[in-house]
Structure formats: structure tokens, C-alpha cells
PDB file of N, CA and C in Angstrom:
ATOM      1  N   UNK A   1     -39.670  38.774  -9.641  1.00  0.00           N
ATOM      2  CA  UNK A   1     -39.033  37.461  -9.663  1.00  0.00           C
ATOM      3  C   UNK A   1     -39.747  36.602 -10.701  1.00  0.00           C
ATOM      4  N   UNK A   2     -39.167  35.846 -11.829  1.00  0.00           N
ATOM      5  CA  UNK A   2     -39.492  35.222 -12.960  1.00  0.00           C
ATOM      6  C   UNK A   2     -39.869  33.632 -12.007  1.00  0.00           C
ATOM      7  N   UNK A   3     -40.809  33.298 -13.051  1.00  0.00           N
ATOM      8  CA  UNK A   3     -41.347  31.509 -12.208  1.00  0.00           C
ATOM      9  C   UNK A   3     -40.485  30.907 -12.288  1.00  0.00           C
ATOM     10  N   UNK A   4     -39.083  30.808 -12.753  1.00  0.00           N
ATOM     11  CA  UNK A   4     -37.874  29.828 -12.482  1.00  0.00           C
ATOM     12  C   UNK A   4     -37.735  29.922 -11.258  1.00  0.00           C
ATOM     13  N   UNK A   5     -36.985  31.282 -11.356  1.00  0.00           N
ATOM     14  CA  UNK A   5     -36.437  31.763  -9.929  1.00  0.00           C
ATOM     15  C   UNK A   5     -37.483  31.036  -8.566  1.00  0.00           C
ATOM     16  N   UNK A   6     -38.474  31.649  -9.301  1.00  0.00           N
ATOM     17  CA  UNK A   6     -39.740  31.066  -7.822  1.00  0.00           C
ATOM     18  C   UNK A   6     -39.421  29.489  -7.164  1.00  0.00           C
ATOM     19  N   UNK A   7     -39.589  28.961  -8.220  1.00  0.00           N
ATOM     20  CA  UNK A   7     -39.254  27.289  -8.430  1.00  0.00           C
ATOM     21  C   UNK A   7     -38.209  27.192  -7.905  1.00  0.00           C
ATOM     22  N   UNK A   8     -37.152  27.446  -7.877  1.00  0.00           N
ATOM     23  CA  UNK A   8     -35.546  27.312  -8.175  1.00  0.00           C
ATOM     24  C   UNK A   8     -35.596  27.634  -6.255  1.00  0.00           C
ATOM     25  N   UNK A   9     -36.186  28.814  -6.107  1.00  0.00           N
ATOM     26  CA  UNK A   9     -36.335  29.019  -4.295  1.00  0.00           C
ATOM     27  C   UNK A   9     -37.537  27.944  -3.207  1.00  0.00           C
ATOM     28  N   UNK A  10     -38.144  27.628  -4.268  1.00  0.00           N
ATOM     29  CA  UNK A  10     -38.937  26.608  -3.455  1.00  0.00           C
ATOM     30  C   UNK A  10     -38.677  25.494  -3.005  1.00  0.00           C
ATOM     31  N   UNK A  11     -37.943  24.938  -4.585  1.00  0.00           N
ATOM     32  CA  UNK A  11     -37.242  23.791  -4.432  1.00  0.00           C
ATOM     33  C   UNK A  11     -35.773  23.592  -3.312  1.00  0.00           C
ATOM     34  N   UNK A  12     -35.439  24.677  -3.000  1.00  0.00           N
ATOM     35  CA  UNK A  12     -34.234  25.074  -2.328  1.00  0.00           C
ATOM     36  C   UNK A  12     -34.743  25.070  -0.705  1.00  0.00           C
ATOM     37  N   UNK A  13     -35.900  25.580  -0.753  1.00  0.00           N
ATOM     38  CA  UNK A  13     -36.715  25.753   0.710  1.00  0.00           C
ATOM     39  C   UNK A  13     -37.520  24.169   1.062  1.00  0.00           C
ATOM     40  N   UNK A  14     -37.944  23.227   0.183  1.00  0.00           N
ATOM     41  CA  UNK A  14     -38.322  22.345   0.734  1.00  0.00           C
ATOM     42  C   UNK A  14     -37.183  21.029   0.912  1.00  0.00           C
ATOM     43  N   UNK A  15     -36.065  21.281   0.010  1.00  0.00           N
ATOM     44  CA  UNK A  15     -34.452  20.702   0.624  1.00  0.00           C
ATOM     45  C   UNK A  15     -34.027  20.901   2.273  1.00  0.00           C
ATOM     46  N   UNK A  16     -34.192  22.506   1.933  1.00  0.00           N
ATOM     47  CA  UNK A  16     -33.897  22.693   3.537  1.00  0.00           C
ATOM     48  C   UNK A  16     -35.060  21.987   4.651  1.00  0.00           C
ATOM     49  N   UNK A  17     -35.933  22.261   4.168  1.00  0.00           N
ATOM     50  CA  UNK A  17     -37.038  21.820   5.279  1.00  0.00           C
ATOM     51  C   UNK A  17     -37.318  20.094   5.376  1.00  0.00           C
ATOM     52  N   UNK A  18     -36.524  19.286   4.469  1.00  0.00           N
ATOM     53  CA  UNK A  18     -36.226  17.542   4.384  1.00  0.00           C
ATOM     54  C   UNK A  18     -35.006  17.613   5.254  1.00  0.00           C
ATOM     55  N   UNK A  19     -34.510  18.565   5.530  1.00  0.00           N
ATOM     56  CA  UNK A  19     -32.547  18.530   6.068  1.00  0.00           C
ATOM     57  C   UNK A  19     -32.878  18.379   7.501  1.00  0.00           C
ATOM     58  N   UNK A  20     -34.148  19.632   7.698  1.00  0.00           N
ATOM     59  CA  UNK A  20     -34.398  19.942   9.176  1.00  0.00           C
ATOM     60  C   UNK A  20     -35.263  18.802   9.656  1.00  0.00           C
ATOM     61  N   UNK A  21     -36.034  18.158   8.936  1.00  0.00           N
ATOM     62  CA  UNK A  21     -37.210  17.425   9.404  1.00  0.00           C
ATOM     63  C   UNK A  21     -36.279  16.312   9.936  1.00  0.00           C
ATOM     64  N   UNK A  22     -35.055  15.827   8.879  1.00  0.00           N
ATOM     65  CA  UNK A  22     -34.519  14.490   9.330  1.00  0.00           C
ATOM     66  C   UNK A  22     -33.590  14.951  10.573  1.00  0.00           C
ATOM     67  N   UNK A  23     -33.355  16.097  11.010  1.00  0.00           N
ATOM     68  CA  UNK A  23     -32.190  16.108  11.648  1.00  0.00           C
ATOM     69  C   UNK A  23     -33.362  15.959  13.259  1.00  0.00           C
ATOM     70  N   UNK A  24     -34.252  16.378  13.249  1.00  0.00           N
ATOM     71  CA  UNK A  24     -35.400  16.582  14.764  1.00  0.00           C
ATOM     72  C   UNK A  24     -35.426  14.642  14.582  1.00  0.00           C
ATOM     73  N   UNK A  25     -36.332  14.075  13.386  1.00  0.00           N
ATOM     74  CA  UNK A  25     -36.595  12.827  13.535  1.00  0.00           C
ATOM     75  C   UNK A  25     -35.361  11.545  14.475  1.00  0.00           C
ATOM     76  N   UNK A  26     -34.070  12.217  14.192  1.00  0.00           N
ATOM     77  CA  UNK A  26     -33.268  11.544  14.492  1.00  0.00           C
ATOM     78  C   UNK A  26     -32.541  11.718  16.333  1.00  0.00           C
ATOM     79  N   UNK A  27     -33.065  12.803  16.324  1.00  0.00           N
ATOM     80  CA  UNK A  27     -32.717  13.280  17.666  1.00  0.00           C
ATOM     81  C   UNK A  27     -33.577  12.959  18.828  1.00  0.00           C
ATOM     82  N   UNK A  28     -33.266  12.675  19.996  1.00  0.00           N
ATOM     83  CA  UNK A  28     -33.637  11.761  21.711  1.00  0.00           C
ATOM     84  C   UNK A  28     -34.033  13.525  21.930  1.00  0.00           C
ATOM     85  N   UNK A  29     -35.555  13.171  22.730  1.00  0.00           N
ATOM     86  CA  UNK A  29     -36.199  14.028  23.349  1.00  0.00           C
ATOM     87  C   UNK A  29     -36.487  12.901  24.687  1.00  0.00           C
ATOM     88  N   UNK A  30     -35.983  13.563  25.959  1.00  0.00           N
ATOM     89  CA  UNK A  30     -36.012  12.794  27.047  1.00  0.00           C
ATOM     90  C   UNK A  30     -37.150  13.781  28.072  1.00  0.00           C
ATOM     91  N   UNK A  31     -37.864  13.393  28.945  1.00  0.00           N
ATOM     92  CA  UNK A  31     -38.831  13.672  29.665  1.00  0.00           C
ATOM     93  C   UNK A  31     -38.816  12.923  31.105  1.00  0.00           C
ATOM     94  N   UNK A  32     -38.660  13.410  32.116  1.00  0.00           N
ATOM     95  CA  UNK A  32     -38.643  12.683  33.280  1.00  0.00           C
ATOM     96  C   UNK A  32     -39.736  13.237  34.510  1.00  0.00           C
ATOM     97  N   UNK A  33     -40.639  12.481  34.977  1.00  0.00           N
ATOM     98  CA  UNK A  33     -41.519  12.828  35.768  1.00  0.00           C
ATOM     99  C   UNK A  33     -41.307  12.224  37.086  1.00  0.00           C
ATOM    100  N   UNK A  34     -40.997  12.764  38.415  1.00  0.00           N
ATOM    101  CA  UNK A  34     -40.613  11.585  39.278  1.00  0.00           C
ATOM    102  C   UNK A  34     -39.696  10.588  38.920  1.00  0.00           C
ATOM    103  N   UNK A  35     -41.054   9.224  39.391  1.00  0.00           N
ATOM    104  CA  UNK A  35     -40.026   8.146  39.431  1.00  0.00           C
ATOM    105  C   UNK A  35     -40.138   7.729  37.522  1.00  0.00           C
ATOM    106  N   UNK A  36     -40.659   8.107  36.455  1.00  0.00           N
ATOM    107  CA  UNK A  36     -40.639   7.593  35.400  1.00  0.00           C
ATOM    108  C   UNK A  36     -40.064   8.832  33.982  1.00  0.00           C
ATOM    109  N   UNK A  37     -39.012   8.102  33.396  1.00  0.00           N
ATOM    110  CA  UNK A  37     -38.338   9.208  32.439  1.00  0.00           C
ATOM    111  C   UNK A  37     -38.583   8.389  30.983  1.00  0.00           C
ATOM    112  N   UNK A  38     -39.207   9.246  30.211  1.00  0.00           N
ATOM    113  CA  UNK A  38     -39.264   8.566  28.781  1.00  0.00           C
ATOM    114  C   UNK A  38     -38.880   9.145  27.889  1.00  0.00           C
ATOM    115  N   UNK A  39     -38.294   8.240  27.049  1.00  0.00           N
ATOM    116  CA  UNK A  39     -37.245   9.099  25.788  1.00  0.00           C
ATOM    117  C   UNK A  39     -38.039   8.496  24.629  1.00  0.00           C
ATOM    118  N   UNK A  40     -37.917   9.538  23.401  1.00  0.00           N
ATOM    119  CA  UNK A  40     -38.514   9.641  22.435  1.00  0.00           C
ATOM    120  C   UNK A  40     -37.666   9.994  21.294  1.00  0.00           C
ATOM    121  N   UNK A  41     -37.686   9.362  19.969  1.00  0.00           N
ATOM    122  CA  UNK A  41     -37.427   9.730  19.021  1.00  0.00           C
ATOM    123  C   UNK A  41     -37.914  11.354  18.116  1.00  0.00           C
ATOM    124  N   UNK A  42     -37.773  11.880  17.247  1.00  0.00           N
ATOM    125  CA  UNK A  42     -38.488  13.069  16.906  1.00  0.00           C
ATOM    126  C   UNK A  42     -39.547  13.010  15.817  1.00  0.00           C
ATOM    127  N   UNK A  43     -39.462  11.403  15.173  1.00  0.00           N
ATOM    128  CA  UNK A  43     -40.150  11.062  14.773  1.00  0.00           C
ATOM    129  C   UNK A  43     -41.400  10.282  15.557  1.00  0.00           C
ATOM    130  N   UNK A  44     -41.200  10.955  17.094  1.00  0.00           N
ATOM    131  CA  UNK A  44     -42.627  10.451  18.095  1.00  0.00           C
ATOM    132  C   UNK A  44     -42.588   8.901  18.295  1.00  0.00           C
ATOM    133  N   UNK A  45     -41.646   8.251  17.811  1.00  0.00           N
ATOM    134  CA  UNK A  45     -41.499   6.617  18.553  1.00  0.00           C
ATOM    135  C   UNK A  45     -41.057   6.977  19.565  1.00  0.00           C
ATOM    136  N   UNK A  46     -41.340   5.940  20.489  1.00  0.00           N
ATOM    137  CA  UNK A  46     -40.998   5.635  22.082  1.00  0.00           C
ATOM    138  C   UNK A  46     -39.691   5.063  21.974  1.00  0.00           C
ATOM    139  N   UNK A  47     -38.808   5.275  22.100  1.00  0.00           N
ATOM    140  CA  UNK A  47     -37.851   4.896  22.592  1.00  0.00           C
ATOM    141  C   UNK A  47     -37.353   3.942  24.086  1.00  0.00           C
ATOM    142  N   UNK A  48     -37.942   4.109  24.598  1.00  0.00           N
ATOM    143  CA  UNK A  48     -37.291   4.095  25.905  1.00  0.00           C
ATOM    144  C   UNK A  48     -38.254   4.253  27.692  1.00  0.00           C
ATOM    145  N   UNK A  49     -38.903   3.669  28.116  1.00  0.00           N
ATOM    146  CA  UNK A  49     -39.614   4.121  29.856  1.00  0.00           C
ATOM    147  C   UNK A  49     -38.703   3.242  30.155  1.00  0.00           C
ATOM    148  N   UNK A  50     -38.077   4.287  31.146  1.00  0.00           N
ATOM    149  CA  UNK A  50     -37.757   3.703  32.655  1.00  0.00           C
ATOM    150  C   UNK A  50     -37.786   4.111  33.703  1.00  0.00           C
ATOM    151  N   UNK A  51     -38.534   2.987  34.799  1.00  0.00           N
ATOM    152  CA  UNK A  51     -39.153   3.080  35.942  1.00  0.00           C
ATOM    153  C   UNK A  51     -37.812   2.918  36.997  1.00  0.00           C
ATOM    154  N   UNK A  52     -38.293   4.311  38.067  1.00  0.00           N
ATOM    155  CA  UNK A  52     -37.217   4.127  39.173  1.00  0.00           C
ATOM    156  C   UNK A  52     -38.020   3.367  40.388  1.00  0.00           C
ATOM    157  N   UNK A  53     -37.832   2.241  40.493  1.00  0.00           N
ATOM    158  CA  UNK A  53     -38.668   0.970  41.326  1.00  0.00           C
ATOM    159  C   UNK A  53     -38.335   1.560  42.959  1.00  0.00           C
ATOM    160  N   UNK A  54     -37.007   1.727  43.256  1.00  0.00           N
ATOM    161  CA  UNK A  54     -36.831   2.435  44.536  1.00  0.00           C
ATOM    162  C   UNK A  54     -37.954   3.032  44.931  1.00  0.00           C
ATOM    163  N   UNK A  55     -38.323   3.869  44.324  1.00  0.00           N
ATOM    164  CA  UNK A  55     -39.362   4.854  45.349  1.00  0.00           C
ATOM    165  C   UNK A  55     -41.353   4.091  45.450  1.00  0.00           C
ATOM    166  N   UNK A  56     -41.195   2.904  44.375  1.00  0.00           N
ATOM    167  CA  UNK A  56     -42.420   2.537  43.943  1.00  0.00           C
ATOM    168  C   UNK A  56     -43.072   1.967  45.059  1.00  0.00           C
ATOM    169  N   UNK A  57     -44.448   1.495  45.848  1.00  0.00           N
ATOM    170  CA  UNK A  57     -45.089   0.672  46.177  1.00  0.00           C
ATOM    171  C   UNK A  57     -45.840  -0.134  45.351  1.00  0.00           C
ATOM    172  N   UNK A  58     -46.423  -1.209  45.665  1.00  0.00           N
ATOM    173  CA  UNK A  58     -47.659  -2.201  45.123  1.00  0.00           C
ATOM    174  C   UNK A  58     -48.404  -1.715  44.780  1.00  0.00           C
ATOM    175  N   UNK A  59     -49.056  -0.332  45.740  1.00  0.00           N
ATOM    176  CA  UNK A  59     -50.110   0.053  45.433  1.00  0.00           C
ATOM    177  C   UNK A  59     -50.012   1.251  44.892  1.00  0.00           C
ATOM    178  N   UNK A  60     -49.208   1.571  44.340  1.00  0.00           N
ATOM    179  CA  UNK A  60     -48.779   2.960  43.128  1.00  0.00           C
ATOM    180  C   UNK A  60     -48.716   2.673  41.784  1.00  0.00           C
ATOM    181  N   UNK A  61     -49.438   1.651  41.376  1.00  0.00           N
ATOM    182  CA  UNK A  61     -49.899   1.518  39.798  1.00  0.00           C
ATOM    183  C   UNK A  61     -50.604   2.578  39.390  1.00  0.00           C
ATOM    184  N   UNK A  62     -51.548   2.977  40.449  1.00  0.00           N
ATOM    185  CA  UNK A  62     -52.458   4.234  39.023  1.00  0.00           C
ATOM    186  C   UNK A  62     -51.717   5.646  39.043  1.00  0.00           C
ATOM    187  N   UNK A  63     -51.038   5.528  40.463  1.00  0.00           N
ATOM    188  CA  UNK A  63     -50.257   7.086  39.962  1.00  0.00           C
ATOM    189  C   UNK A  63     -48.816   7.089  39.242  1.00  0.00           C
ATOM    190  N   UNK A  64     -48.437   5.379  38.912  1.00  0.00           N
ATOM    191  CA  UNK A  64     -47.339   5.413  37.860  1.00  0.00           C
ATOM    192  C   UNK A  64     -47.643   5.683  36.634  1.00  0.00           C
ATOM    193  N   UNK A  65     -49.034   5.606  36.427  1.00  0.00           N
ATOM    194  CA  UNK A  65     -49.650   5.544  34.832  1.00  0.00           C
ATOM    195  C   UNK A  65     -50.052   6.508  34.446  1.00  0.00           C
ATOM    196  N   UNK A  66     -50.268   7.672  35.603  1.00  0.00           N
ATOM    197  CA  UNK A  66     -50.255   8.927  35.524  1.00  0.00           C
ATOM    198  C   UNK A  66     -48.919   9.962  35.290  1.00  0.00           C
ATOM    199  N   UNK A  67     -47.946   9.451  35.819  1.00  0.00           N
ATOM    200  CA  UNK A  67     -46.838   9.673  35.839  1.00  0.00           C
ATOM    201  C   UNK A  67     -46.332   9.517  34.185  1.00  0.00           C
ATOM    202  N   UNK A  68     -46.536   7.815  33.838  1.00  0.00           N
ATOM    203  CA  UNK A  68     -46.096   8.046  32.495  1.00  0.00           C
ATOM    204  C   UNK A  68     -46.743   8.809  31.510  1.00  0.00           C
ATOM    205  N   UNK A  69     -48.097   8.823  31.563  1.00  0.00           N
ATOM    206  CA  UNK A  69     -48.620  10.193  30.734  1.00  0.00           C
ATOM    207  C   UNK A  69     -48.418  11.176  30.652  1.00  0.00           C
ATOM    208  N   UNK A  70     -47.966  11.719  31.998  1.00  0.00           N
ATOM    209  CA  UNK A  70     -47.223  12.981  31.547  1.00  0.00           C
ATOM    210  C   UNK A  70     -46.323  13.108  31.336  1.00  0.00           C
ATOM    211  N   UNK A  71     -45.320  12.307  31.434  1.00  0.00           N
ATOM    212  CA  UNK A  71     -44.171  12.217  30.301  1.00  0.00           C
ATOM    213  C   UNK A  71     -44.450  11.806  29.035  1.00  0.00           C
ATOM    214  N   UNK A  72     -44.963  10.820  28.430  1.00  0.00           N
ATOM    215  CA  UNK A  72     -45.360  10.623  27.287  1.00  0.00           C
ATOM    216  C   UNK A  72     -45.291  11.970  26.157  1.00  0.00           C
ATOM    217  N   UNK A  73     -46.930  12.841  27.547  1.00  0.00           N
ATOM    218  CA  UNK A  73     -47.175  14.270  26.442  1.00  0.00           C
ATOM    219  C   UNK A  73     -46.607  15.299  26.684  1.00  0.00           C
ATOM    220  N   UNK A  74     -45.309  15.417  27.920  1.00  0.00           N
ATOM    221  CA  UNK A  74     -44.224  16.272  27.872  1.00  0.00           C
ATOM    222  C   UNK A  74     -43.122  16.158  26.360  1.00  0.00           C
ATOM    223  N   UNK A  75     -42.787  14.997  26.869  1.00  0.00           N
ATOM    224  CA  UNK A  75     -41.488  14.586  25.499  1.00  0.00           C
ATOM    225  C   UNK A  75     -42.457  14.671  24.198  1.00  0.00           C
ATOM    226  N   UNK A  76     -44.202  14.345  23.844  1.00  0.00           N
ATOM    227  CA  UNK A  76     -44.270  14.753  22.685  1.00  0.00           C
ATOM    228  C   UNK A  76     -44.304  16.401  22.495  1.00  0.00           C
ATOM    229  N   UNK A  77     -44.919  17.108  23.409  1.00  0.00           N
ATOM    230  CA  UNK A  77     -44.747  18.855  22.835  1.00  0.00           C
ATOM    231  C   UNK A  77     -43.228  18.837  23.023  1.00  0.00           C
ATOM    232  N   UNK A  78     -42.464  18.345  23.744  1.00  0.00           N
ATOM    233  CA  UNK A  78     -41.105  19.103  23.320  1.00  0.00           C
ATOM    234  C   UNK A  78     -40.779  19.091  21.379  1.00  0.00           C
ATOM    235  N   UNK A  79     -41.172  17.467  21.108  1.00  0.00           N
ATOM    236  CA  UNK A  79     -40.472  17.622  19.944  1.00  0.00           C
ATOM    237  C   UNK A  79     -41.296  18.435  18.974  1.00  0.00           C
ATOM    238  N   UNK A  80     -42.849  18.352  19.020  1.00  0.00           N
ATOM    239  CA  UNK A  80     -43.944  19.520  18.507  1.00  0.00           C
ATOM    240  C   UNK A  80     -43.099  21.268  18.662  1.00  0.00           C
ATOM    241  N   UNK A  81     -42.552  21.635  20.078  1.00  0.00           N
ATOM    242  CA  UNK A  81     -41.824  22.943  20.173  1.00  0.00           C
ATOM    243  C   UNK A  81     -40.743  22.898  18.766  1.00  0.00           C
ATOM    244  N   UNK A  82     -39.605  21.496  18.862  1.00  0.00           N
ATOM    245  CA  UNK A  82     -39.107  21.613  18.225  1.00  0.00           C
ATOM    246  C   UNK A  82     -38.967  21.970  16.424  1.00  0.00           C
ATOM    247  N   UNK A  83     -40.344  21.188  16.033  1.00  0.00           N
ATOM    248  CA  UNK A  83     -40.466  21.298  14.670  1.00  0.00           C
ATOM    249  C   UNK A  83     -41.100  22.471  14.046  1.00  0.00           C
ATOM    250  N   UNK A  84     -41.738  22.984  15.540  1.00  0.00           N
ATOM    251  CA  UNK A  84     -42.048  24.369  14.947  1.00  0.00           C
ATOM    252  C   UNK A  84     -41.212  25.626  15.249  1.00  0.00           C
ATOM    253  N   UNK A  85     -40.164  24.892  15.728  1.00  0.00           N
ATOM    254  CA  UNK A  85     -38.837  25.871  15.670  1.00  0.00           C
ATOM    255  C   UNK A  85     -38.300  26.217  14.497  1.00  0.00           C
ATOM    256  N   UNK A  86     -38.054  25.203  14.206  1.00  0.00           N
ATOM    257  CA  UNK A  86     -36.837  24.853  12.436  1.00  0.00           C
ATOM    258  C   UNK A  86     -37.683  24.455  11.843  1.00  0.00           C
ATOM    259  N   UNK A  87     -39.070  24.035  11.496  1.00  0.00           N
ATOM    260  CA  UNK A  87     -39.744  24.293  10.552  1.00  0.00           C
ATOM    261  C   UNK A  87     -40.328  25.689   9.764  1.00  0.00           C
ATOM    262  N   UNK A  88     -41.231  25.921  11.057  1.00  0.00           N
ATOM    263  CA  UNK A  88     -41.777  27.230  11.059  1.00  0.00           C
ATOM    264  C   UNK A  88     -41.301  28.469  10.446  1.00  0.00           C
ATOM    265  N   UNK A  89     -39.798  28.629  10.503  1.00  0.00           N
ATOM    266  CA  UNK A  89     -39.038  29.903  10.066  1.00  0.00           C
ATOM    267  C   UNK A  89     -39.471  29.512   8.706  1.00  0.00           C
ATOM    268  N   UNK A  90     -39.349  28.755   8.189  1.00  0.00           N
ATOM    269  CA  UNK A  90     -39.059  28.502   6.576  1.00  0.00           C
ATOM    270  C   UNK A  90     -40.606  28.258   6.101  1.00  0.00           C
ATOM    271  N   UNK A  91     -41.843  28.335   6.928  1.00  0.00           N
ATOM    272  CA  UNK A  91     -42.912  28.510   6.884  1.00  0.00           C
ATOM    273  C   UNK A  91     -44.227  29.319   6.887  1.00  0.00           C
ATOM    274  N   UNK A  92     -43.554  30.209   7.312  1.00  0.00           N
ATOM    275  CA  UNK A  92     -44.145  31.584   7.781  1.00  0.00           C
ATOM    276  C   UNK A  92     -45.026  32.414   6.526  1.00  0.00           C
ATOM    277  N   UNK A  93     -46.460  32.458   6.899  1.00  0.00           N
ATOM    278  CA  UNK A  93     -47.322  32.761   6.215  1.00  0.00           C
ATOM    279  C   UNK A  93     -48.365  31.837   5.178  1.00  0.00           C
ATOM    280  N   UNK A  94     -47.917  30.662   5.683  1.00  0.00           N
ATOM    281  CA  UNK A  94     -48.047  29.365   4.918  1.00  0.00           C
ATOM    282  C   UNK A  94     -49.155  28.410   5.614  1.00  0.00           C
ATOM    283  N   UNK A  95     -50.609  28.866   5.644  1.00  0.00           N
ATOM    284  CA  UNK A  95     -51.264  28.096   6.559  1.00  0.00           C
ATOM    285  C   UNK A  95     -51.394  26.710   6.861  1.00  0.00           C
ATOM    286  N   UNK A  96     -52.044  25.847   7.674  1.00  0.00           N
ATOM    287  CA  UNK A  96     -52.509  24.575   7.340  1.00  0.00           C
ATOM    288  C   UNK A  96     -51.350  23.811   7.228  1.00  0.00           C
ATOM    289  N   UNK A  97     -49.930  23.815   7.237  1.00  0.00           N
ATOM    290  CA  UNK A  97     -48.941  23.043   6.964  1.00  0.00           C
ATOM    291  C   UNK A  97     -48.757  21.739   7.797  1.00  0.00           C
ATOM    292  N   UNK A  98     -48.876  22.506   9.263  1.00  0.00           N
ATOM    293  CA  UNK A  98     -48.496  21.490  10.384  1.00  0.00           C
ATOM    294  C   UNK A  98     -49.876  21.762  11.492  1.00  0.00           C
TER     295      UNK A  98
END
């Protein structure tokens, strides 16, 4: 393969991999723990906690805050699974990237 060609496929592979990145960034990753569900952008903004107050007491502040943490770092590895879904293929053998 001549260094055009090389170029010509790289440039073609990091198109695709701007196509895939924007299409995860744009997409709702939702996470629900109990009483607290948080939605996330794929670009890892918060979108969205909401608390189901029904089941809450006064004195269930520290295990709501526990609750939202693990949603927090549920919905972030989902979208982490995701980018190394549709990233990764087009990455493979390529250390250090992500």
C-alpha cells in the first residue's frame, strides 16, 4: 500500500470515528438505582436526577447519596462500554488512545 493510499484510509477512519464519537455524545444513557434514576449525556454531562420522594424518609440522606453514586458511575461505564464499542473496532492495535 503506497503513503497516499495509507493517508487516504486514515483520513477515512478518523471521519468515521468523528461520525461515531458524535453519534454516543448525543445519545441519553439512563441509570436507575432504587428510589434515584440519572440520565446522562455521552458526552458525560448530567442531564437529569430524579428522586422518587414516595419511598424517601428524613433520615435517608446518606443512603440517597449513596444511591446517587451509583448511578452516577453506572450511567458513566455504560457510556465508557459504549465508546469502546464503536470506537474500539476502528482502533484495534492502537495503544494509549482511550
Amino acid at each position: 500500500m503506497n503513503m497516499q493510499a495509507m493517508l487516504k484510509q486514515a483520513q477515512k477512519m478518523q471521519k468515521e470515528m468523528m461520525e461515531e464519537k458524535n453519534k454516543i455524545d448525543e445519545k441519553e444513557f439512563t441509570s436507575t438505582s432504587s428510589i434515584v434514576t440519572v440520565i446522562a449525556m455521552g458526552n458525560k454531562t448530567i442531564k437529569s436526577i430524579k428522586i422518587n420522594a414516595d419511598n424517601l424518609e428524613n433520615d435517608d440522606i446518606e443512603m440517597l447519596e449513596d444511591m446517587i453514586l451509583v448511578a452516577v458511575n453506572d450511567v458513566m461505564k455504560q457510556i465508557d462500554k459504549e465508546v469502546e464499542e464503536k470506537m474500539g473496532k476502528n482502533l484495534k492495535g492502537i495503544p494509549g488512545i482511550f
